[in-house]
C-alpha atoms as a PDB file:
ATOM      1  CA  UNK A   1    -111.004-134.023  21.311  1.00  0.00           C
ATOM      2  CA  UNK A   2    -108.879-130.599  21.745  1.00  0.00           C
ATOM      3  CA  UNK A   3    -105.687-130.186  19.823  1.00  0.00           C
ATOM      4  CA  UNK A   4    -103.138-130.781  23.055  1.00  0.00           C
ATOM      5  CA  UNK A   5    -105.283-134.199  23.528  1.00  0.00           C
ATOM      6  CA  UNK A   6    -104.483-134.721  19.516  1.00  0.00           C
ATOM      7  CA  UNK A   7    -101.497-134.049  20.146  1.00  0.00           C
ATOM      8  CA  UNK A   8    -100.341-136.985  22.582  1.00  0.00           C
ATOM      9  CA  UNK A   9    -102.000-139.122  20.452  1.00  0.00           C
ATOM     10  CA  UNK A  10    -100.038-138.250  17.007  1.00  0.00           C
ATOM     11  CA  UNK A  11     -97.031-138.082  18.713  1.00  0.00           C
ATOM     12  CA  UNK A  12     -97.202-141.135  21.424  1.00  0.00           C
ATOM     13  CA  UNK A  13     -94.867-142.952  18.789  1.00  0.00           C
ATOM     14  CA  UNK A  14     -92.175-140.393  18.948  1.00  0.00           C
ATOM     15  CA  UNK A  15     -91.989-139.934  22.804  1.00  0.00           C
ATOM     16  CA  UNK A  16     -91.299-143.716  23.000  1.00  0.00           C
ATOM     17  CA  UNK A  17     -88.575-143.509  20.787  1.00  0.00           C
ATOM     18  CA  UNK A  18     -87.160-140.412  22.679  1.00  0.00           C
ATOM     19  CA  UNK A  19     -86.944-142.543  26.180  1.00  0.00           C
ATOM     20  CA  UNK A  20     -85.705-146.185  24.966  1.00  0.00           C
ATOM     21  CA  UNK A  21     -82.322-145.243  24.065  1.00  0.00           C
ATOM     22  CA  UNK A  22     -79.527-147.868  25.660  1.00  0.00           C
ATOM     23  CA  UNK A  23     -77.853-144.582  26.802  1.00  0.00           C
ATOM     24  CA  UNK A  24     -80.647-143.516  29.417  1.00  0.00           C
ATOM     25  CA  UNK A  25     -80.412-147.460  29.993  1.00  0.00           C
ATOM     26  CA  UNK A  26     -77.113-147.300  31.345  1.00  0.00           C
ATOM     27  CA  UNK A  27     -77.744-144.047  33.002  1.00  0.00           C
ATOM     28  CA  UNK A  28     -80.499-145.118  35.045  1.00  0.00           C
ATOM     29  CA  UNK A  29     -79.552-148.514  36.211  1.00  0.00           C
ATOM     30  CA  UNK A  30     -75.761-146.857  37.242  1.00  0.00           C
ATOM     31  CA  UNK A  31     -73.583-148.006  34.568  1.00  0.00           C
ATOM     32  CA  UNK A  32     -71.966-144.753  33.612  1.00  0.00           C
ATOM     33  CA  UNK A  33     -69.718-142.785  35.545  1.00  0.00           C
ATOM     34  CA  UNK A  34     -70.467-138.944  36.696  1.00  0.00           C
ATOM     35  CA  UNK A  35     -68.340-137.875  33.477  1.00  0.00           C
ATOM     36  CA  UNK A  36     -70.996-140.284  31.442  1.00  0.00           C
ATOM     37  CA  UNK A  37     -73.492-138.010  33.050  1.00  0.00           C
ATOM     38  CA  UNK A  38     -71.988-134.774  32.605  1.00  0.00           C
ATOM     39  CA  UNK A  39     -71.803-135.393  28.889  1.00  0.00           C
ATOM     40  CA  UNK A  40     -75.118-135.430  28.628  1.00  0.00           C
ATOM     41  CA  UNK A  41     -75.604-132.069  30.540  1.00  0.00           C
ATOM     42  CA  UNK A  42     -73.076-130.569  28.505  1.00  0.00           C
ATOM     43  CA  UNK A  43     -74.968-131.174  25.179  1.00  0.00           C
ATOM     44  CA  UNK A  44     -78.524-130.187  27.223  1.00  0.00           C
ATOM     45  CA  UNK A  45     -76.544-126.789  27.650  1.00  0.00           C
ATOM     46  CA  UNK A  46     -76.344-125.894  24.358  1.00  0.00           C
ATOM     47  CA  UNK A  47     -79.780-126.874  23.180  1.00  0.00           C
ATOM     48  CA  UNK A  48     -81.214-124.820  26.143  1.00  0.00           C
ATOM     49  CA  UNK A  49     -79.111-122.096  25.710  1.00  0.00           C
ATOM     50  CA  UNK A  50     -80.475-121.623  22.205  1.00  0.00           C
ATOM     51  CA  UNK A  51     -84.178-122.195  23.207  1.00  0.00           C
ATOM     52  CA  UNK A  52     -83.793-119.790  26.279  1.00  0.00           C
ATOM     53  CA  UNK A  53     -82.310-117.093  23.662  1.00  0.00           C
ATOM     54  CA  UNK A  54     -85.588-117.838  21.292  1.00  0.00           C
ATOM     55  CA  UNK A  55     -87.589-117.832  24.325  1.00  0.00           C
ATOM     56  CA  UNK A  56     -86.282-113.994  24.426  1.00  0.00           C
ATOM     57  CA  UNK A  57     -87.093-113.317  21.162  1.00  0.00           C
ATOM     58  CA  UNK A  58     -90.270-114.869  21.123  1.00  0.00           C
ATOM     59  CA  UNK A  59     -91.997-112.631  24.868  1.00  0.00           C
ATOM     60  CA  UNK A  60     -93.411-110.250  22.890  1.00  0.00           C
ATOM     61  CA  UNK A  61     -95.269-112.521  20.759  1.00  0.00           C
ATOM     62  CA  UNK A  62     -99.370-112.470  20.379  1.00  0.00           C
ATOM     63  CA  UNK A  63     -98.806-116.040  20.929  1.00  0.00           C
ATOM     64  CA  UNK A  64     -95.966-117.614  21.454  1.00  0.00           C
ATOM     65  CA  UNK A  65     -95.597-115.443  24.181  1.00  0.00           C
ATOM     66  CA  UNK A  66     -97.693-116.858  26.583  1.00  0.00           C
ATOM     67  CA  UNK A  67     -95.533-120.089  26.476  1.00  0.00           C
ATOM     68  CA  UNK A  68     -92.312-118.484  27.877  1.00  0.00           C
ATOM     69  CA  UNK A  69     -92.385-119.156  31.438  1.00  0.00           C
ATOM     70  CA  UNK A  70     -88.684-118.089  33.412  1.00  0.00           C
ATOM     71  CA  UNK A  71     -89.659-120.413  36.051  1.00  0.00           C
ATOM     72  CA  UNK A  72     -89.041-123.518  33.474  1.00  0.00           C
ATOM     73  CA  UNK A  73     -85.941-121.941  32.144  1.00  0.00           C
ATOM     74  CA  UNK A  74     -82.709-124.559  32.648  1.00  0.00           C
ATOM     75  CA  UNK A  75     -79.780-123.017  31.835  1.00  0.00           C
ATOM     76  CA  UNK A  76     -78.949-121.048  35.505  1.00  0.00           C
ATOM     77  CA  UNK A  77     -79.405-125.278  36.692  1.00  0.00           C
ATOM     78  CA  UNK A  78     -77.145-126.420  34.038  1.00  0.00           C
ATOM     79  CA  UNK A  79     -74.659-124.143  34.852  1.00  0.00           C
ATOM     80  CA  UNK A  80     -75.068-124.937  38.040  1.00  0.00           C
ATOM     81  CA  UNK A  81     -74.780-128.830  37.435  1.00  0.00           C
ATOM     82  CA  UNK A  82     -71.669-128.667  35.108  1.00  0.00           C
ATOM     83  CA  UNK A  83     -69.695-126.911  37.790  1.00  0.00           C
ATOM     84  CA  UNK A  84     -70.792-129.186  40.112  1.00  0.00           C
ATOM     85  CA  UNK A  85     -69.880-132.472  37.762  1.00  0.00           C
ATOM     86  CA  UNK A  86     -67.103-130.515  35.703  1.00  0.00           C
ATOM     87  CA  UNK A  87     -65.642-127.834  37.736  1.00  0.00           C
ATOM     88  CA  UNK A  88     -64.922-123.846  37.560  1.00  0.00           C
ATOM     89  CA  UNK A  89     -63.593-124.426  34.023  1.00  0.00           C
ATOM     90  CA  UNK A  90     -66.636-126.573  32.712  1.00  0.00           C
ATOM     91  CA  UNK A  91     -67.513-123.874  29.731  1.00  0.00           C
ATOM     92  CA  UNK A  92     -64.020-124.423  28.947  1.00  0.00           C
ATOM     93  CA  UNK A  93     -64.064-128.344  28.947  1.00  0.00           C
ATOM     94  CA  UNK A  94     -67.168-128.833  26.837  1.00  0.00           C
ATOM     95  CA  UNK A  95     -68.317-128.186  23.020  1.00  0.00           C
ATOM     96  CA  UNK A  96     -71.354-129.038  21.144  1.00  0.00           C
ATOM     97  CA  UNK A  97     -70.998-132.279  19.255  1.00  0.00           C
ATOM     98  CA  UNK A  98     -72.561-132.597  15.509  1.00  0.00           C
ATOM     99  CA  UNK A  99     -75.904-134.139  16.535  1.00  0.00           C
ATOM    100  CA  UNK A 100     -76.411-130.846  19.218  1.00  0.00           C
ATOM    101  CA  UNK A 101     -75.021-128.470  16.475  1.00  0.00           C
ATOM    102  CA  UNK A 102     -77.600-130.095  14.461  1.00  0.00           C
ATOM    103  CA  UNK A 103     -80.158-129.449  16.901  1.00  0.00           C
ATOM    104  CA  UNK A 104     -79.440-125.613  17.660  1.00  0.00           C
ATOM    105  CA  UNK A 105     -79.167-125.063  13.915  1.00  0.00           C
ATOM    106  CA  UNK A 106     -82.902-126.324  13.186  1.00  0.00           C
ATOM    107  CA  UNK A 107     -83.760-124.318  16.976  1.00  0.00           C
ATOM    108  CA  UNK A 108     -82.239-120.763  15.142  1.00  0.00           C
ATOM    109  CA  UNK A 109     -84.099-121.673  12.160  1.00  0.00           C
ATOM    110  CA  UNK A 110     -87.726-122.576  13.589  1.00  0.00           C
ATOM    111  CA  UNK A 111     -87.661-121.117  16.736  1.00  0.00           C
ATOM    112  CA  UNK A 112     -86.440-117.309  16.569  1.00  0.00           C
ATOM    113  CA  UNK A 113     -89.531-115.925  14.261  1.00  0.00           C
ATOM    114  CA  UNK A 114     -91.715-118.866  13.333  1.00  0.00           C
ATOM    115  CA  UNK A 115     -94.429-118.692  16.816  1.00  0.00           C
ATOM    116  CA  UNK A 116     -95.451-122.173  16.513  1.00  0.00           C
ATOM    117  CA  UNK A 117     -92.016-123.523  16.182  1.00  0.00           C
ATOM    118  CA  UNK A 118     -90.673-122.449  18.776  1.00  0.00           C
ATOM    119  CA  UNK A 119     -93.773-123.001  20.988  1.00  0.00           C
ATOM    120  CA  UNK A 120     -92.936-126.678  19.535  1.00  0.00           C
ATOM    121  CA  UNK A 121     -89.721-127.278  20.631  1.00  0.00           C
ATOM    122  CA  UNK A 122     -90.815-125.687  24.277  1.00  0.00           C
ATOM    123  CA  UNK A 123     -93.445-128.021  24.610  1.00  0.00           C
ATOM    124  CA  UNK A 124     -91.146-131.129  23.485  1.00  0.00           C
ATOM    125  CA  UNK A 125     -88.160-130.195  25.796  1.00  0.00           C
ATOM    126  CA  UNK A 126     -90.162-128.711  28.933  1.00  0.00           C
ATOM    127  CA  UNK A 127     -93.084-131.256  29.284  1.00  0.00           C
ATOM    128  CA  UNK A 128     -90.883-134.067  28.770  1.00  0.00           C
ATOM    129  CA  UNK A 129     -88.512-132.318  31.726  1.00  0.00           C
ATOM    130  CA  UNK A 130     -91.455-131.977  33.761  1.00  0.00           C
ATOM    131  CA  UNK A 131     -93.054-135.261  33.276  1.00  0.00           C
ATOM    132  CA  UNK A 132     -90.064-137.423  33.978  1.00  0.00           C
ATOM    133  CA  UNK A 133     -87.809-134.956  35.995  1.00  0.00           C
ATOM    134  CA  UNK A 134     -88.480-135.914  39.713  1.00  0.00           C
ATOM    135  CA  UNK A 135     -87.959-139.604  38.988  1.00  0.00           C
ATOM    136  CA  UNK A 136     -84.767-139.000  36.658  1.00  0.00           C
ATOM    137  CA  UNK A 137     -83.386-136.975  39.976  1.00  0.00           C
ATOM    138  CA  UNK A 138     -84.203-139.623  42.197  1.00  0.00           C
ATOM    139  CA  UNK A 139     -82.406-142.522  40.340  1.00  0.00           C
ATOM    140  CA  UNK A 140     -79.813-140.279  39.475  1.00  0.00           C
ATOM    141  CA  UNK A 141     -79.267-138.767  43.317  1.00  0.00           C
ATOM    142  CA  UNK A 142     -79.202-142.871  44.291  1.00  0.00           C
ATOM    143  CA  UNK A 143     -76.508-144.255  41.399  1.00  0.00           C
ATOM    144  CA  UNK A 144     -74.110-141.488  41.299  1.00  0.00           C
ATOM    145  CA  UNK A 145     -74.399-140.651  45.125  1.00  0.00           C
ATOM    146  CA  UNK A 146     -76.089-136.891  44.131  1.00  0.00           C
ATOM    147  CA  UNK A 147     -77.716-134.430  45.868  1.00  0.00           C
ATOM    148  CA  UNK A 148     -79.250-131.380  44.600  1.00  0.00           C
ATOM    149  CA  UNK A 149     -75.960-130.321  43.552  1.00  0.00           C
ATOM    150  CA  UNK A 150     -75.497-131.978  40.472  1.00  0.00           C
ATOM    151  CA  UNK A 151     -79.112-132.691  39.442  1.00  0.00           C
ATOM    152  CA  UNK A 152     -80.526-129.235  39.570  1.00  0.00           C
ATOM    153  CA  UNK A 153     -81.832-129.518  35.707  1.00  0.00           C
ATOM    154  CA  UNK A 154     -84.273-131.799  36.930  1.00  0.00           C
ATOM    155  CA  UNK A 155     -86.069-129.690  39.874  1.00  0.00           C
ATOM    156  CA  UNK A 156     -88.570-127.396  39.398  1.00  0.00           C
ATOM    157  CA  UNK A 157     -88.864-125.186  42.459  1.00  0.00           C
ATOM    158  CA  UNK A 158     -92.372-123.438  42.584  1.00  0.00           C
ATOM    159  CA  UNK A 159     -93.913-125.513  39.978  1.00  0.00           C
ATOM    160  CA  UNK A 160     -96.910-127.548  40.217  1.00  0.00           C
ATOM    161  CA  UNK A 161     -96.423-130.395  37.738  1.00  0.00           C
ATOM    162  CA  UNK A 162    -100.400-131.613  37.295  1.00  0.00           C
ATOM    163  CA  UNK A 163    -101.772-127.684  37.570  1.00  0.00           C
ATOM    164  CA  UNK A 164     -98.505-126.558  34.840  1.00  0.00           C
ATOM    165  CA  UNK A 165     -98.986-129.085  32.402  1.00  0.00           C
ATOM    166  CA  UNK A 166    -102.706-128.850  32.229  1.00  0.00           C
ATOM    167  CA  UNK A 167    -102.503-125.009  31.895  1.00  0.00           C
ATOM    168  CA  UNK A 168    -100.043-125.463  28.985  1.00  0.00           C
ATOM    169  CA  UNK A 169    -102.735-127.696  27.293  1.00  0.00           C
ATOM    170  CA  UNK A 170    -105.195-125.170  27.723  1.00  0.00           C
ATOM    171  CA  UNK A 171    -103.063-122.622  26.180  1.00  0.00           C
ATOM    172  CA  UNK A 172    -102.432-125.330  23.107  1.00  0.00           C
ATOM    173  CA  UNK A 173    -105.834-125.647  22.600  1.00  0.00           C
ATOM    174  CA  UNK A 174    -106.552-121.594  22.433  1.00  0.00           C
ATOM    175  CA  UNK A 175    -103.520-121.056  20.235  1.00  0.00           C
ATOM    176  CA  UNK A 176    -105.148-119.514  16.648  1.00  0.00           C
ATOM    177  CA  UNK A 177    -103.846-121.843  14.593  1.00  0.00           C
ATOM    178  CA  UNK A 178    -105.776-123.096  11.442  1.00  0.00           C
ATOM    179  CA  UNK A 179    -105.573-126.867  10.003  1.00  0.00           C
ATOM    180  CA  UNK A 180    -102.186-126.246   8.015  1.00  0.00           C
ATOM    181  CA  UNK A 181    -100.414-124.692  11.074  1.00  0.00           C
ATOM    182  CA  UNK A 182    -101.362-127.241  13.538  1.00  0.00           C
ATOM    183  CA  UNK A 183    -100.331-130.204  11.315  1.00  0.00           C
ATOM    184  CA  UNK A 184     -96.988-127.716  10.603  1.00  0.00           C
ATOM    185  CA  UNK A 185     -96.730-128.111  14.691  1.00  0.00           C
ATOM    186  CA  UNK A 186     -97.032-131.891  14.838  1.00  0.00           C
ATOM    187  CA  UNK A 187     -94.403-132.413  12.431  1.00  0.00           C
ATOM    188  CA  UNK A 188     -91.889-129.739  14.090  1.00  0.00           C
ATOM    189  CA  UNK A 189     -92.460-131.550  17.322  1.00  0.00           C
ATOM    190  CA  UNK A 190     -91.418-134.659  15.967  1.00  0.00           C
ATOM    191  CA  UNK A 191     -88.168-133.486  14.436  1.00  0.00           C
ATOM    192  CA  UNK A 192     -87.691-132.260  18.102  1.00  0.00           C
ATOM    193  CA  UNK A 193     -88.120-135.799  18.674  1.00  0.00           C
ATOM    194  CA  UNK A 194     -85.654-136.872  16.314  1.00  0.00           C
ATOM    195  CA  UNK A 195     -82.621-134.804  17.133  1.00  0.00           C
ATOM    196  CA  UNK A 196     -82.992-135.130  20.708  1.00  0.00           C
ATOM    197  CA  UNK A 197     -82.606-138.865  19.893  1.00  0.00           C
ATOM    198  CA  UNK A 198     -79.601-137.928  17.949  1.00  0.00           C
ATOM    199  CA  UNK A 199     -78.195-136.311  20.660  1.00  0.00           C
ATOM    200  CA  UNK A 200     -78.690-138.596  23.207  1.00  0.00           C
ATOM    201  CA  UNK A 201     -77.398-141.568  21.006  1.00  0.00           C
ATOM    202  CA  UNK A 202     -74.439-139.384  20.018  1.00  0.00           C
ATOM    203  CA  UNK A 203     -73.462-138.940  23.923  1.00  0.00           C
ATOM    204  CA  UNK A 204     -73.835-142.536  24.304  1.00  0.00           C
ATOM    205  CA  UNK A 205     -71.798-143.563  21.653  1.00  0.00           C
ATOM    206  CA  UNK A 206     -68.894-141.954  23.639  1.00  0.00           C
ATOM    207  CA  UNK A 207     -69.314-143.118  26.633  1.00  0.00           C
ATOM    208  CA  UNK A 208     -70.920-146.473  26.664  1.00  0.00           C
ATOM    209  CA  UNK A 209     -68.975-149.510  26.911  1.00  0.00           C
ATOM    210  CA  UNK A 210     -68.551-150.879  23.384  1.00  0.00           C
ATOM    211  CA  UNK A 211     -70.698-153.853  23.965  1.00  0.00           C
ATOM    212  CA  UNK A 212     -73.542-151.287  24.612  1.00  0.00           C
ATOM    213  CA  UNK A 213     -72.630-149.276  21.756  1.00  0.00           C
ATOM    214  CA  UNK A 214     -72.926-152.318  19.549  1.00  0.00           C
ATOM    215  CA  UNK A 215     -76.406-152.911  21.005  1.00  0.00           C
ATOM    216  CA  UNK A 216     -76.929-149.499  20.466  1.00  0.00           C
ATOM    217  CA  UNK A 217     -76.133-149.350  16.659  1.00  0.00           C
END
């Protein structure tokens, strides 16, 4: 078994925990309104904005720079999204709450000089977006009357799902990492796990209903 096939195994319990969250609940079934939405973009805007500015740092890496692809990168579609949802003055209307200030302190920690880090919070945030992206914009497009406009962070012009995802698994499975590194990898990735949670249960505390929230809890 190569490493990226390791990889889904030791961290199948942490991806489950990242999508049953009563916020992406509500979300999908239609529940929220587009601000309920937006909040959620907002926070995904700082978290990418970070990882695209690590991404930067990170090109001219041996290794880590053969995982920065520009044709993944989100935040052009975010910014694209928020005005859409927000208006002109979105940058103005939104902040990072303490869960996504969390998140973008541990991305400027790991993710700016440490290769595997930051190869470990692409692979959590980008796969996931390209696993589940076409069906999130579908359901989204159908409950909040969307088109493109508005759910841009979830297309991926140009890119090939199947071929992308199976070429990053290849490039998982070449990266030089020894033992200690790769289990230093697993455990990043599931941290990524954890404050993405955090995040997402942090937006839905504000917005859900309080009988949700409750459930939530």
């Amino acid at each position: 078994m190569g490493f990226a096939m390791r990889l889904r195994e030791q961290t199948r319990a942490d991806h489950a925990s990242a999508q049953g969250t009563a916020y992406f609940d509500a979300l999908l079934a239609g529940r929220l309104d587009r601000a309920g939405y937006a909040a959620l973009a907002a926070q995904l805007f700082f978290v990418y904005e970070t990882l695209e500015a690590a991404a930067e740092a990170m090109r001219d890496d041996p290794v880590a720079g053969a995982f920065v692809f520009d044709e993944l990168h989100r935040v052009p579609a975010l910014r694209a999204d928020l005005a859409h949802l927000l208006g002109a003055d979105w940058e103005a209307r939104i902040a990072p709450g303490e869960s996504t200030s969390e998140y973008r302190d541990r991305l400027r920690e790991a993710a700016f000089t440490w290769p595997a880090g930051f190869v470990a919070h692409h692979y959590t945030r980008y796969l996931g977006d390209l696993s589940g992206g076409q069906i999130m914009r579908q359901s989204l497009q159908q409950a909040y009357g969307l088109t493109d406009a508005g759910t841009s962070f979830y297309s991926f012009a140009g890119v090939r799902p199947g071929a992308f995802k199976k070429h990053y698994r290849e490039l998982l499975d070449e990266a030089p990492w020894d033992a200690v590194e790769q289990d230093r990898f697993v455990d990043e990735i599931s941290l990524a796990y954890r404050l993405n949670v955090a995040l997402v249960d942090e937006v839905g505390r504000a917005v859900l209903p309080p009988e949700s929230g409750e459930e939530a809890a």
